[in-house]
C-alpha atoms as a PDB file:
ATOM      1  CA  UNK A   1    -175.246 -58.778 -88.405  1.00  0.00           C
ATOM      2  CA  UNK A   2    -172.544 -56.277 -89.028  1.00  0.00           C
ATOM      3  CA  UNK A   3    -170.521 -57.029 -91.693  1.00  0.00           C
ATOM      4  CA  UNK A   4    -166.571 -56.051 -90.904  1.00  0.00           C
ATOM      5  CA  UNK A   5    -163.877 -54.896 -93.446  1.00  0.00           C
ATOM      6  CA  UNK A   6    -161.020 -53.970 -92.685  1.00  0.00           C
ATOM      7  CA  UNK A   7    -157.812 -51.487 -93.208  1.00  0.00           C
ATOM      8  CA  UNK A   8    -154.036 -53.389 -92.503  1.00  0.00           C
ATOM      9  CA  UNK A   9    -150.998 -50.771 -91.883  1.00  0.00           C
ATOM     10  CA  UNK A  10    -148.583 -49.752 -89.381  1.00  0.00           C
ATOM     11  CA  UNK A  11    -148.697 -47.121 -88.732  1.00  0.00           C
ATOM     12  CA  UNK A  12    -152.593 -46.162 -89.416  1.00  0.00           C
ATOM     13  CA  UNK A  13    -153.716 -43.339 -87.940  1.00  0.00           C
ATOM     14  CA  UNK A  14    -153.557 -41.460 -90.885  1.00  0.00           C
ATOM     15  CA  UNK A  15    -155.871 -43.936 -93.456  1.00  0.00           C
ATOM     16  CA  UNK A  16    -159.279 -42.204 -94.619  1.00  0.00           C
ATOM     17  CA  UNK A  17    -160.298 -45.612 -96.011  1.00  0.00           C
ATOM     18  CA  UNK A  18    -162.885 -45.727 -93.126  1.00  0.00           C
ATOM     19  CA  UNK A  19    -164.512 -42.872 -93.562  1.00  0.00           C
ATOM     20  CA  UNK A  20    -165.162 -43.525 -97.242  1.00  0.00           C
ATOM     21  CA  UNK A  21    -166.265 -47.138 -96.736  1.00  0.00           C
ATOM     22  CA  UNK A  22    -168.463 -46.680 -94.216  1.00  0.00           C
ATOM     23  CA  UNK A  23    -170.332 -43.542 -96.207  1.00  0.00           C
ATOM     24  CA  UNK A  24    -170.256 -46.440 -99.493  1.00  0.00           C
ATOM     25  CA  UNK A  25    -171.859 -48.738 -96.968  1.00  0.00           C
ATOM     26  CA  UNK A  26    -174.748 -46.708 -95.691  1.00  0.00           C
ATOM     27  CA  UNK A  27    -175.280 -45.430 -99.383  1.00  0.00           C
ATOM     28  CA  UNK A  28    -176.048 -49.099-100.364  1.00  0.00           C
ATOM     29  CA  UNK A  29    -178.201 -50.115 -97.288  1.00  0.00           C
ATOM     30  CA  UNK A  30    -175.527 -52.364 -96.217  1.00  0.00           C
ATOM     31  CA  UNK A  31    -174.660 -53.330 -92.948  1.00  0.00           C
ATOM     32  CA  UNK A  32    -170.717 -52.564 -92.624  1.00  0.00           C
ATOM     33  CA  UNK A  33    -168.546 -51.250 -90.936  1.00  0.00           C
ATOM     34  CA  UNK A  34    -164.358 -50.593 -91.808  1.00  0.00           C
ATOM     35  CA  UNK A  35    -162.159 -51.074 -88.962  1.00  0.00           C
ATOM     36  CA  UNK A  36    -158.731 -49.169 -89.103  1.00  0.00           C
ATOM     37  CA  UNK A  37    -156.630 -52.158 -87.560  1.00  0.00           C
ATOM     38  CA  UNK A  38    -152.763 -51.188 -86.764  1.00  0.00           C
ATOM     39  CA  UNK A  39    -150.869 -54.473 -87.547  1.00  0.00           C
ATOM     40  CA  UNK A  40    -147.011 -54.785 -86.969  1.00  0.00           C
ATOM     41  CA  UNK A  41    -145.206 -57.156 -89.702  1.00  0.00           C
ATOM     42  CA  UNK A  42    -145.243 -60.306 -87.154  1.00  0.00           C
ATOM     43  CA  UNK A  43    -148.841 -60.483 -86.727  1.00  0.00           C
ATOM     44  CA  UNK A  44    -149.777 -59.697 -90.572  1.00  0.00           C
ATOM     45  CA  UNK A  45    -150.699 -63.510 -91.469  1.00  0.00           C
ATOM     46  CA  UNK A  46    -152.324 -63.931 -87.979  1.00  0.00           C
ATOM     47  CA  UNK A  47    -154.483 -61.244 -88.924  1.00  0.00           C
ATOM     48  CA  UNK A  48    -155.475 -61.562 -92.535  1.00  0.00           C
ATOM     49  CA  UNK A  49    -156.243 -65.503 -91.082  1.00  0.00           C
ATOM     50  CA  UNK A  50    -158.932 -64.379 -88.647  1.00  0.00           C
ATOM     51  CA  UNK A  51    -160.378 -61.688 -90.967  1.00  0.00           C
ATOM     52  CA  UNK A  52    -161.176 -65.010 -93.481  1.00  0.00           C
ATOM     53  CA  UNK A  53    -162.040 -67.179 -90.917  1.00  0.00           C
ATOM     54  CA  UNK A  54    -164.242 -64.915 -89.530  1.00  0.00           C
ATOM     55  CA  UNK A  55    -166.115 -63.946 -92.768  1.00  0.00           C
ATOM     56  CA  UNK A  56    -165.258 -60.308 -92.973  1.00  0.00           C
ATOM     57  CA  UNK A  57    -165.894 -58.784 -96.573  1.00  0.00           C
ATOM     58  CA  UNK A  58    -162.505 -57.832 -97.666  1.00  0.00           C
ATOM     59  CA  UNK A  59    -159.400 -55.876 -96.368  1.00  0.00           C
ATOM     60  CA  UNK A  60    -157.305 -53.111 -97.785  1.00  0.00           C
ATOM     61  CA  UNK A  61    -153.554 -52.953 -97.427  1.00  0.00           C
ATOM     62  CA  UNK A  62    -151.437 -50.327 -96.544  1.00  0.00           C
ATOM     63  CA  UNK A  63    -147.587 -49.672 -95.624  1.00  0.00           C
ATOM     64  CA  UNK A  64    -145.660 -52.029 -95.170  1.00  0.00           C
ATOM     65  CA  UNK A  65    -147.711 -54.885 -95.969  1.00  0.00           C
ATOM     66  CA  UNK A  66    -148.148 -54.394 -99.362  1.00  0.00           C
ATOM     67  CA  UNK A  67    -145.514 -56.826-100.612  1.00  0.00           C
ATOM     68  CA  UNK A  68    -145.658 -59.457 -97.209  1.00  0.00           C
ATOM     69  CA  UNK A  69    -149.287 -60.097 -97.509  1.00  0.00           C
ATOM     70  CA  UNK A  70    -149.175 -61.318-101.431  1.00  0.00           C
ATOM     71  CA  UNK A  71    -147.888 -64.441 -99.825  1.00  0.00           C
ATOM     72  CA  UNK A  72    -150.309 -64.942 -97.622  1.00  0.00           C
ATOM     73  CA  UNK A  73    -153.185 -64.956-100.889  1.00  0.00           C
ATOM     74  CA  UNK A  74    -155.044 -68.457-101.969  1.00  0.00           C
ATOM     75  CA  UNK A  75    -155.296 -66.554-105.432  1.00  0.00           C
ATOM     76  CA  UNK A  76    -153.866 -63.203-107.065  1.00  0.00           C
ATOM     77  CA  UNK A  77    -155.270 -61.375-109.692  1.00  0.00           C
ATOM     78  CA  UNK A  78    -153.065 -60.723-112.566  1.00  0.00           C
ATOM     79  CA  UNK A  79    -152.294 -57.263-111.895  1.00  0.00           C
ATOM     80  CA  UNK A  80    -151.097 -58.290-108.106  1.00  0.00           C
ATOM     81  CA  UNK A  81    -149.152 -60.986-109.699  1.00  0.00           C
ATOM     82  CA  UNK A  82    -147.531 -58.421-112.025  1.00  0.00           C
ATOM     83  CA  UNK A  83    -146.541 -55.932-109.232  1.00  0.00           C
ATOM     84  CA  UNK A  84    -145.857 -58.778-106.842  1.00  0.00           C
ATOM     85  CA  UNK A  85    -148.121 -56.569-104.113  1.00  0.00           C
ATOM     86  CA  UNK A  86    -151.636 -56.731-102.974  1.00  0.00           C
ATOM     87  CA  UNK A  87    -153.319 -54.168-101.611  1.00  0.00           C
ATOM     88  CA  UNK A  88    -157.049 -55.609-102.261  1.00  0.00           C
ATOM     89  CA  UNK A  89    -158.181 -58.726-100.127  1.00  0.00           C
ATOM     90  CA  UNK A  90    -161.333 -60.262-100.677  1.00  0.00           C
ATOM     91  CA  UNK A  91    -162.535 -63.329 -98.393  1.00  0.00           C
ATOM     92  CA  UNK A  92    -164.529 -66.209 -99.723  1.00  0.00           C
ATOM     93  CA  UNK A  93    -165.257 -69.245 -97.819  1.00  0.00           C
ATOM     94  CA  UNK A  94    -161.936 -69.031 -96.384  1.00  0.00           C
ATOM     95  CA  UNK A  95    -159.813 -68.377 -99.333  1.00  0.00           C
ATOM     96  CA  UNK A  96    -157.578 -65.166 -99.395  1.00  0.00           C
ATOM     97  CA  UNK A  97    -157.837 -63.397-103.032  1.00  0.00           C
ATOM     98  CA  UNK A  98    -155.348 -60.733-103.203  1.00  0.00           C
ATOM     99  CA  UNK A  99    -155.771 -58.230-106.249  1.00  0.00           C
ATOM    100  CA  UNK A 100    -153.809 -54.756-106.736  1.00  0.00           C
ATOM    101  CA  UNK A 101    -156.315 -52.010-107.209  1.00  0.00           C
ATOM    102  CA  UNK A 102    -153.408 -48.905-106.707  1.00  0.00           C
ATOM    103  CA  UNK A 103    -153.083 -50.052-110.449  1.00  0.00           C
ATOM    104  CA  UNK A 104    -155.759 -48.264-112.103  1.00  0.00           C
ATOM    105  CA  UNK A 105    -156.880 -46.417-109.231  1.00  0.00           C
ATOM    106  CA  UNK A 106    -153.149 -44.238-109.597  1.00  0.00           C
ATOM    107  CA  UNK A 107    -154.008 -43.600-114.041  1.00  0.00           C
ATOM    108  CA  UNK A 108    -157.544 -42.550-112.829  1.00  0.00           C
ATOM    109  CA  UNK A 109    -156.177 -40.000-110.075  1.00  0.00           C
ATOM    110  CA  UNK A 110    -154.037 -38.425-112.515  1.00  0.00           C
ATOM    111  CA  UNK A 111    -156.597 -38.556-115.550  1.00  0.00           C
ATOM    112  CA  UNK A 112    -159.469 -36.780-113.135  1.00  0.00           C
ATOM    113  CA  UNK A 113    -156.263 -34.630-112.163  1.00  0.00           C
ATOM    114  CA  UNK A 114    -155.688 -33.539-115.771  1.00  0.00           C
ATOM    115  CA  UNK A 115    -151.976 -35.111-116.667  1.00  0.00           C
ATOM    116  CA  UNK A 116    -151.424 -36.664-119.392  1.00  0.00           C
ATOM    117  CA  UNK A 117    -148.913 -39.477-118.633  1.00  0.00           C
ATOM    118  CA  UNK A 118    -147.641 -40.171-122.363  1.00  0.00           C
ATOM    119  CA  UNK A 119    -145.951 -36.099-122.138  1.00  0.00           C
ATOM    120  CA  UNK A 120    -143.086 -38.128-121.754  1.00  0.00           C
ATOM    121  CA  UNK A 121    -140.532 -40.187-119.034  1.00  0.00           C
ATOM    122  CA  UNK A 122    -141.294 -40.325-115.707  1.00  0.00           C
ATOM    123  CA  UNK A 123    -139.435 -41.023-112.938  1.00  0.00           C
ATOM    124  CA  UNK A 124    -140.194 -43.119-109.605  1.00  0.00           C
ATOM    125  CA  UNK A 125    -139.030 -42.109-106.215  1.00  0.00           C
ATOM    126  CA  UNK A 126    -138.368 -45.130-104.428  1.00  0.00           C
ATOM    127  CA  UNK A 127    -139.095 -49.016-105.231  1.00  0.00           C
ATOM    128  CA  UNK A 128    -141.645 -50.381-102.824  1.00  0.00           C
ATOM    129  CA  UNK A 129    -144.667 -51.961-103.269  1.00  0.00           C
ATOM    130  CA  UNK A 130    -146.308 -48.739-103.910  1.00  0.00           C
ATOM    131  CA  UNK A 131    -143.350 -47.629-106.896  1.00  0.00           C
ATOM    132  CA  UNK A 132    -144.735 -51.032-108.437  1.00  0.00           C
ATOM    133  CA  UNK A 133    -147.756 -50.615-108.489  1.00  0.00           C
ATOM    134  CA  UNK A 134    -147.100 -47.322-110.435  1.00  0.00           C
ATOM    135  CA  UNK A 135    -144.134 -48.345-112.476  1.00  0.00           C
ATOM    136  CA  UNK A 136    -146.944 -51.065-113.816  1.00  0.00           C
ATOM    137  CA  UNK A 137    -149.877 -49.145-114.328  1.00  0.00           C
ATOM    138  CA  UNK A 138    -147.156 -46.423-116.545  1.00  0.00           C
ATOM    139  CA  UNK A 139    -145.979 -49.064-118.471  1.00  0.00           C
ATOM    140  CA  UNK A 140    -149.440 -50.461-119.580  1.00  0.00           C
ATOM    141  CA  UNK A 141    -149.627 -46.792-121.232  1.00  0.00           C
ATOM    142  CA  UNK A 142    -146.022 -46.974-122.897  1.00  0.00           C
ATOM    143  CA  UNK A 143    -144.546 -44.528-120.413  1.00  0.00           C
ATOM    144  CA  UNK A 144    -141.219 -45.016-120.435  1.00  0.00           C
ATOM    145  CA  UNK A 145    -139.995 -44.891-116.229  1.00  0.00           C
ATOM    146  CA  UNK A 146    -136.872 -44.577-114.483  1.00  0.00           C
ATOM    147  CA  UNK A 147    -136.848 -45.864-110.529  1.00  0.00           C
ATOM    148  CA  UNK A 148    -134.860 -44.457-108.396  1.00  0.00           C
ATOM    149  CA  UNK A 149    -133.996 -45.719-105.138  1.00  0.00           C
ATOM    150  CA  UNK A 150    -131.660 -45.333-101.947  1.00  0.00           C
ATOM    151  CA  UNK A 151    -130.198 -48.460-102.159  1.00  0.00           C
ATOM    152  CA  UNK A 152    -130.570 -49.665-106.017  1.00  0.00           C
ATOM    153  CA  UNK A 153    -128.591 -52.791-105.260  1.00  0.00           C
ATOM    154  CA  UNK A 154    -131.699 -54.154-103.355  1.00  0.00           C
ATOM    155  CA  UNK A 155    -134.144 -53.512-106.134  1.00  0.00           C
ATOM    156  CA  UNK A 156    -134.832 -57.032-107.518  1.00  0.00           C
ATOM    157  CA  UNK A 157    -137.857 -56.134-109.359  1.00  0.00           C
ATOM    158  CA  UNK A 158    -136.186 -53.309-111.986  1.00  0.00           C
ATOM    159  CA  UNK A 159    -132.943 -51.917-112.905  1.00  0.00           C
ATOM    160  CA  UNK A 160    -132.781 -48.824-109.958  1.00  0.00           C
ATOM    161  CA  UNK A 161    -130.647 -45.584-110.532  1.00  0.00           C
ATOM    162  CA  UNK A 162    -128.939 -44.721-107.319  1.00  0.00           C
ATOM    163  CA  UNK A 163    -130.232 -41.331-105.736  1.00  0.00           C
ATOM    164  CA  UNK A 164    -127.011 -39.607-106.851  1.00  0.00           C
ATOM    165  CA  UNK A 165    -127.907 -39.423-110.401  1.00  0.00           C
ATOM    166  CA  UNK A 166    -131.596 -37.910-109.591  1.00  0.00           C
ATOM    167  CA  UNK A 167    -130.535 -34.539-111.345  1.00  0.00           C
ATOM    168  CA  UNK A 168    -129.842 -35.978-114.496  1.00  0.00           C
ATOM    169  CA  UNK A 169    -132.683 -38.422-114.179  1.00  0.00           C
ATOM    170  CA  UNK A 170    -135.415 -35.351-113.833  1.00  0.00           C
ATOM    171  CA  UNK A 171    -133.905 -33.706-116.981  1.00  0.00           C
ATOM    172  CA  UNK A 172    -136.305 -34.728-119.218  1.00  0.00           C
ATOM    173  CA  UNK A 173    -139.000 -36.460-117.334  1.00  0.00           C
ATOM    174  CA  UNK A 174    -142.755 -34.948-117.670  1.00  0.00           C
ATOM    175  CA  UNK A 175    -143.720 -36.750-114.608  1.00  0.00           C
ATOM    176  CA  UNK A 176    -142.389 -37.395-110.858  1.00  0.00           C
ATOM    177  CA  UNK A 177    -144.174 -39.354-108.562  1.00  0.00           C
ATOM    178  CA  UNK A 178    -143.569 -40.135-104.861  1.00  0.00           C
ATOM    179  CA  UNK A 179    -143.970 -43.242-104.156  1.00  0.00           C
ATOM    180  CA  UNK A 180    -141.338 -43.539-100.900  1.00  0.00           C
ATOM    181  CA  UNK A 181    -143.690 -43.027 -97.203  1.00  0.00           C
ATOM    182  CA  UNK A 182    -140.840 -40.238 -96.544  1.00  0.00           C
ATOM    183  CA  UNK A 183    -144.475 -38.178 -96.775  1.00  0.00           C
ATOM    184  CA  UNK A 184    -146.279 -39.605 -94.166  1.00  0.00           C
ATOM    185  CA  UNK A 185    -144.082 -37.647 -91.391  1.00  0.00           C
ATOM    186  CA  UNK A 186    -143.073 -34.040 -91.152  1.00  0.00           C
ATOM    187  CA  UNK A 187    -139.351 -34.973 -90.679  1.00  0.00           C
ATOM    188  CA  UNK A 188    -138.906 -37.382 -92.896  1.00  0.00           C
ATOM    189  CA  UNK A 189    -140.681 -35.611 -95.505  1.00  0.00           C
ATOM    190  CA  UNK A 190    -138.357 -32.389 -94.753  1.00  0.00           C
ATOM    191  CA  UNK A 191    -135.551 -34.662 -95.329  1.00  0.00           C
ATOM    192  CA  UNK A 192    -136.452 -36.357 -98.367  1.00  0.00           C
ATOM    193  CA  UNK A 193    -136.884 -33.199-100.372  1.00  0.00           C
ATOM    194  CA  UNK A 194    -133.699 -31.672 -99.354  1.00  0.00           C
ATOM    195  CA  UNK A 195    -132.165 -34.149-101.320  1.00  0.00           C
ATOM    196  CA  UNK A 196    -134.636 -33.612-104.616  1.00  0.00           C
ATOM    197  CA  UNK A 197    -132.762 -31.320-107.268  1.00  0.00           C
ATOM    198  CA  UNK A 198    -136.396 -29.983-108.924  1.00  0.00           C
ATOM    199  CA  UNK A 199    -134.902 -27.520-110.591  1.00  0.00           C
ATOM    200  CA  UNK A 200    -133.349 -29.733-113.348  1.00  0.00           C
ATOM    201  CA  UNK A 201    -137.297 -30.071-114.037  1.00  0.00           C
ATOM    202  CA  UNK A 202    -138.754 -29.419-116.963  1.00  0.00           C
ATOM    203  CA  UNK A 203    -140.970 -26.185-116.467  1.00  0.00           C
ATOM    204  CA  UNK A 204    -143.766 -28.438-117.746  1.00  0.00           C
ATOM    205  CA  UNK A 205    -143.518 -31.361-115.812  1.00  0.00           C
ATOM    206  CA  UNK A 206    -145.788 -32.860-112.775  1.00  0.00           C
ATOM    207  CA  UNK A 207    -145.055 -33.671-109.461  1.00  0.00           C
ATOM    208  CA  UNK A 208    -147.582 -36.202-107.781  1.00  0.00           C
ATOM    209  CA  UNK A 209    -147.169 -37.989-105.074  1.00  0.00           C
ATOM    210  CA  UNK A 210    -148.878 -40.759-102.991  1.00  0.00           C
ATOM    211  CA  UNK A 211    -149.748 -39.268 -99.889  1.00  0.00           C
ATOM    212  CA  UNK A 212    -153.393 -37.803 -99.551  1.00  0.00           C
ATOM    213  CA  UNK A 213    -153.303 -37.159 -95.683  1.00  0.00           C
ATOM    214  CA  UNK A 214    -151.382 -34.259 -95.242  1.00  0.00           C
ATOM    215  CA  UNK A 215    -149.259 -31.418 -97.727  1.00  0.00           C
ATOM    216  CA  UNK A 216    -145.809 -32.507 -98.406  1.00  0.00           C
ATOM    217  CA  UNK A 217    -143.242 -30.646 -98.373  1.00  0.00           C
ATOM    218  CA  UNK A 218    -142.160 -32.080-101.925  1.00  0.00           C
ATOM    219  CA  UNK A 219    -145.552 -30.948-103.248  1.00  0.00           C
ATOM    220  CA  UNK A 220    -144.894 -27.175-101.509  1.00  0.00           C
ATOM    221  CA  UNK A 221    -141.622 -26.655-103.170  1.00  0.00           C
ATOM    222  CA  UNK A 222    -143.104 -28.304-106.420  1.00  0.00           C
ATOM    223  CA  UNK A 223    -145.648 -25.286-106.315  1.00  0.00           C
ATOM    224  CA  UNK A 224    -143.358 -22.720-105.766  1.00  0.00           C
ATOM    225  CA  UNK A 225    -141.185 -23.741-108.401  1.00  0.00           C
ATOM    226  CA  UNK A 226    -144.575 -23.057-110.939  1.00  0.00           C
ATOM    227  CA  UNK A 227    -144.810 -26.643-111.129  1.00  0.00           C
ATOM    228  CA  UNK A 228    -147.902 -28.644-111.787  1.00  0.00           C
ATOM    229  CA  UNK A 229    -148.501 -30.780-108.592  1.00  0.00           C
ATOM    230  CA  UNK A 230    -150.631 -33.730-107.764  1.00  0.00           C
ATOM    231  CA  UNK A 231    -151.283 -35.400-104.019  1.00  0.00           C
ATOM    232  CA  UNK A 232    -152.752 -39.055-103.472  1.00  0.00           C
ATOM    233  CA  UNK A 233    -156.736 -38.311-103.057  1.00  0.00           C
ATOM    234  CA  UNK A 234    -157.630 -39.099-106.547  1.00  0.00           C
ATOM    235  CA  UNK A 235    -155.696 -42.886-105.881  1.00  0.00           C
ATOM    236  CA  UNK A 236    -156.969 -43.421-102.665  1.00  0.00           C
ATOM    237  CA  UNK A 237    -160.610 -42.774-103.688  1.00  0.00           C
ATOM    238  CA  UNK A 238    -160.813 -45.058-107.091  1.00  0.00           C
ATOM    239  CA  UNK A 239    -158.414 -48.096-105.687  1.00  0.00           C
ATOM    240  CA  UNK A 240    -161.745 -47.769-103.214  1.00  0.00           C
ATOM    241  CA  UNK A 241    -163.965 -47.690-105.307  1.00  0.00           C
ATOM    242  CA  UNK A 242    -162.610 -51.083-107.525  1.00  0.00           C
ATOM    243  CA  UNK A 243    -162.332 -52.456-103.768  1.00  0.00           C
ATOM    244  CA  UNK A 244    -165.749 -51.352-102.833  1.00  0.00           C
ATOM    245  CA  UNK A 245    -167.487 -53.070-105.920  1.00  0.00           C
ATOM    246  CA  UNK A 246    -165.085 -56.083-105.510  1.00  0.00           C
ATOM    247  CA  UNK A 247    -166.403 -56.604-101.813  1.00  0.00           C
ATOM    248  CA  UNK A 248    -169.929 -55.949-102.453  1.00  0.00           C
ATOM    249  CA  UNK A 249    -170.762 -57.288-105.921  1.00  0.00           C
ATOM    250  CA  UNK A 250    -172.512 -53.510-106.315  1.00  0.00           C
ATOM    251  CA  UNK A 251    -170.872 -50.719-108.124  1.00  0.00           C
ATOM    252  CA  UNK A 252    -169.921 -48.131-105.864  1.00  0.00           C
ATOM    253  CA  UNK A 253    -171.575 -44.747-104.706  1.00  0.00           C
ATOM    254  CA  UNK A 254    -168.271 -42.676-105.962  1.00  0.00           C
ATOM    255  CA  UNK A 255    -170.017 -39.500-105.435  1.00  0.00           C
ATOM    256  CA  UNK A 256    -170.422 -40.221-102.057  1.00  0.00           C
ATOM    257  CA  UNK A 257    -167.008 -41.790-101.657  1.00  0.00           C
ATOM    258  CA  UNK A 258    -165.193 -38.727-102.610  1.00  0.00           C
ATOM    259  CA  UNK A 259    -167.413 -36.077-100.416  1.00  0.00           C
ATOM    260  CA  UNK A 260    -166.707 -38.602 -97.361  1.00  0.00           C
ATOM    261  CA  UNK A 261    -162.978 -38.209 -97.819  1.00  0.00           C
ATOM    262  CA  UNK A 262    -163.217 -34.716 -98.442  1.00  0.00           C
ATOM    263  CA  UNK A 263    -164.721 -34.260 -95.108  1.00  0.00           C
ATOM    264  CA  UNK A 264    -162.411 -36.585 -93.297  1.00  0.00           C
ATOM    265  CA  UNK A 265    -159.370 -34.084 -94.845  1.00  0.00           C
ATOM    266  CA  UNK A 266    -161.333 -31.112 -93.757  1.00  0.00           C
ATOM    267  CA  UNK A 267    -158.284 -28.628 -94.198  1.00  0.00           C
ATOM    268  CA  UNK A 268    -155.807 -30.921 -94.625  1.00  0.00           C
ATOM    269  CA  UNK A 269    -153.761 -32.248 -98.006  1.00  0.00           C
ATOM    270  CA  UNK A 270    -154.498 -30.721-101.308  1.00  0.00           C
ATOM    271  CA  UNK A 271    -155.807 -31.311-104.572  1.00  0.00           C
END
């Protein structure tokens, strides 16, 4: 019998997580398939309930239900419990185990990418679950971060810099990283970097981001600024494979991983 995983956002259109799962799958001689499911916020719990009833292997999370769905976990690993979001479920007779695998799949995008994050500060473009997630794995390495968010009153989680001061904020930092879904549409990503001053950059620093489906326009103006830039594919691929191996109990095929989301790009996003 088939056995089902599954991949929680809304939107989803845009997730690759399919693509490489189902590659990892046939690689192993299992029989799985990932389903792509498009969940809005009031049917999250309903959802993650069937997949355990049901017996599906696991589920990754995507935006927005990052944060929502740690409360819906039996059981969180420390690093979701850290970051207070899961994006890693794993079913087991019933029981919901929630684990945060954006952790150390983010470092090991950047390492494969070349950057080395203790250059110096970085600084965090928004404060979701995602910004979390990132501002934890950084600290584990002694990077000292600054968040920055639109409304740094709301930020419960870290002391937030409103967007005004983003120019002196960037002054010295040695990294920037994305973490706001302003990338995930043309418009909003348009209007997102409008408001990014990257010329009080450093010459030397790096601008990554999150996004993997698509160029941004932050990356663009990055590059023509002679800026080191980094998109999401490195993340997306090794929180899969730590997902893969958690689901499975066998260590992933990451070879085959990475050519099946380079295919499902085709064209599309960068490295």
């Amino acid at each position: 019998m088939t056995r089902l995983a599954a991949v929680l956002g809304w939107p989803i259109g845009h997730s690759r997580s399919p693509a490489m799962h189902d590659a990892a799958f046939a690689a192993i001689g299992l029989d799985g398939h990932m389903a792509a499911l498009a969940v809005a916020p009031p049917d999250l719990a309903a959802t993650v309930r069937t997949l355990a009833t049901d017996g599906a292997l696991g589920a990754s999370v995507t935006v927005p239900h990052k944060q929502a769905v740690a409360a819906l976990c039996d059981a969180r690993s420390p690093a979701a419990a850290a970051v207070g979001a899961v994006n890693c479920l794993t079913f087991s007779g019933g029981r919901v185990v929630g684990d945060n695998t954006d952790v150390a799949g983010f470092l090991d995008g950047l390492a494969e990418a070349g950057v080395d994050v203790s250059a110096g500060p970085a600084v965090l473009l928004g404060s979701g679950g995602a910004a979390r997630a990132v501002a934890h794995g950084l600290a584990t390495r002694g990077v000292p971060i600054a968040v920055v968010a639109r409304r740094p009153a709301d930020v419960a989680w870290t002391t937030a810099r409103p967007w005004s001061a983003l120019a002196s904020t960037l002054a010295d930092a040695a990294l920037v990283v994305d973490c706001t879904s302003a990338g995930l549409q043309p418009a909003t990503d348009l209007a997102m970097t409008a408001t990014v001053p990257l010329a009080a950059l450093p010459a030397t620093a790096t601008v990554a981001t999150l996004i993997y489906h698509r160029g941004t326009a932050l990356l663009d103006a990055a590059a023509a600024r002679g800026l080191a830039t980094v998109d999401g594919r490195g993340m997306l691929l090794h929180q899969a494979v730590r997902a893969f191996a958690q689901w499975t109990g066998q260590p992933a095929p990451v070879a085959i991983m990475r050519a099946a989301l380079a295919a499902s790009l085709g064209g599309s996003g960068r490295r």
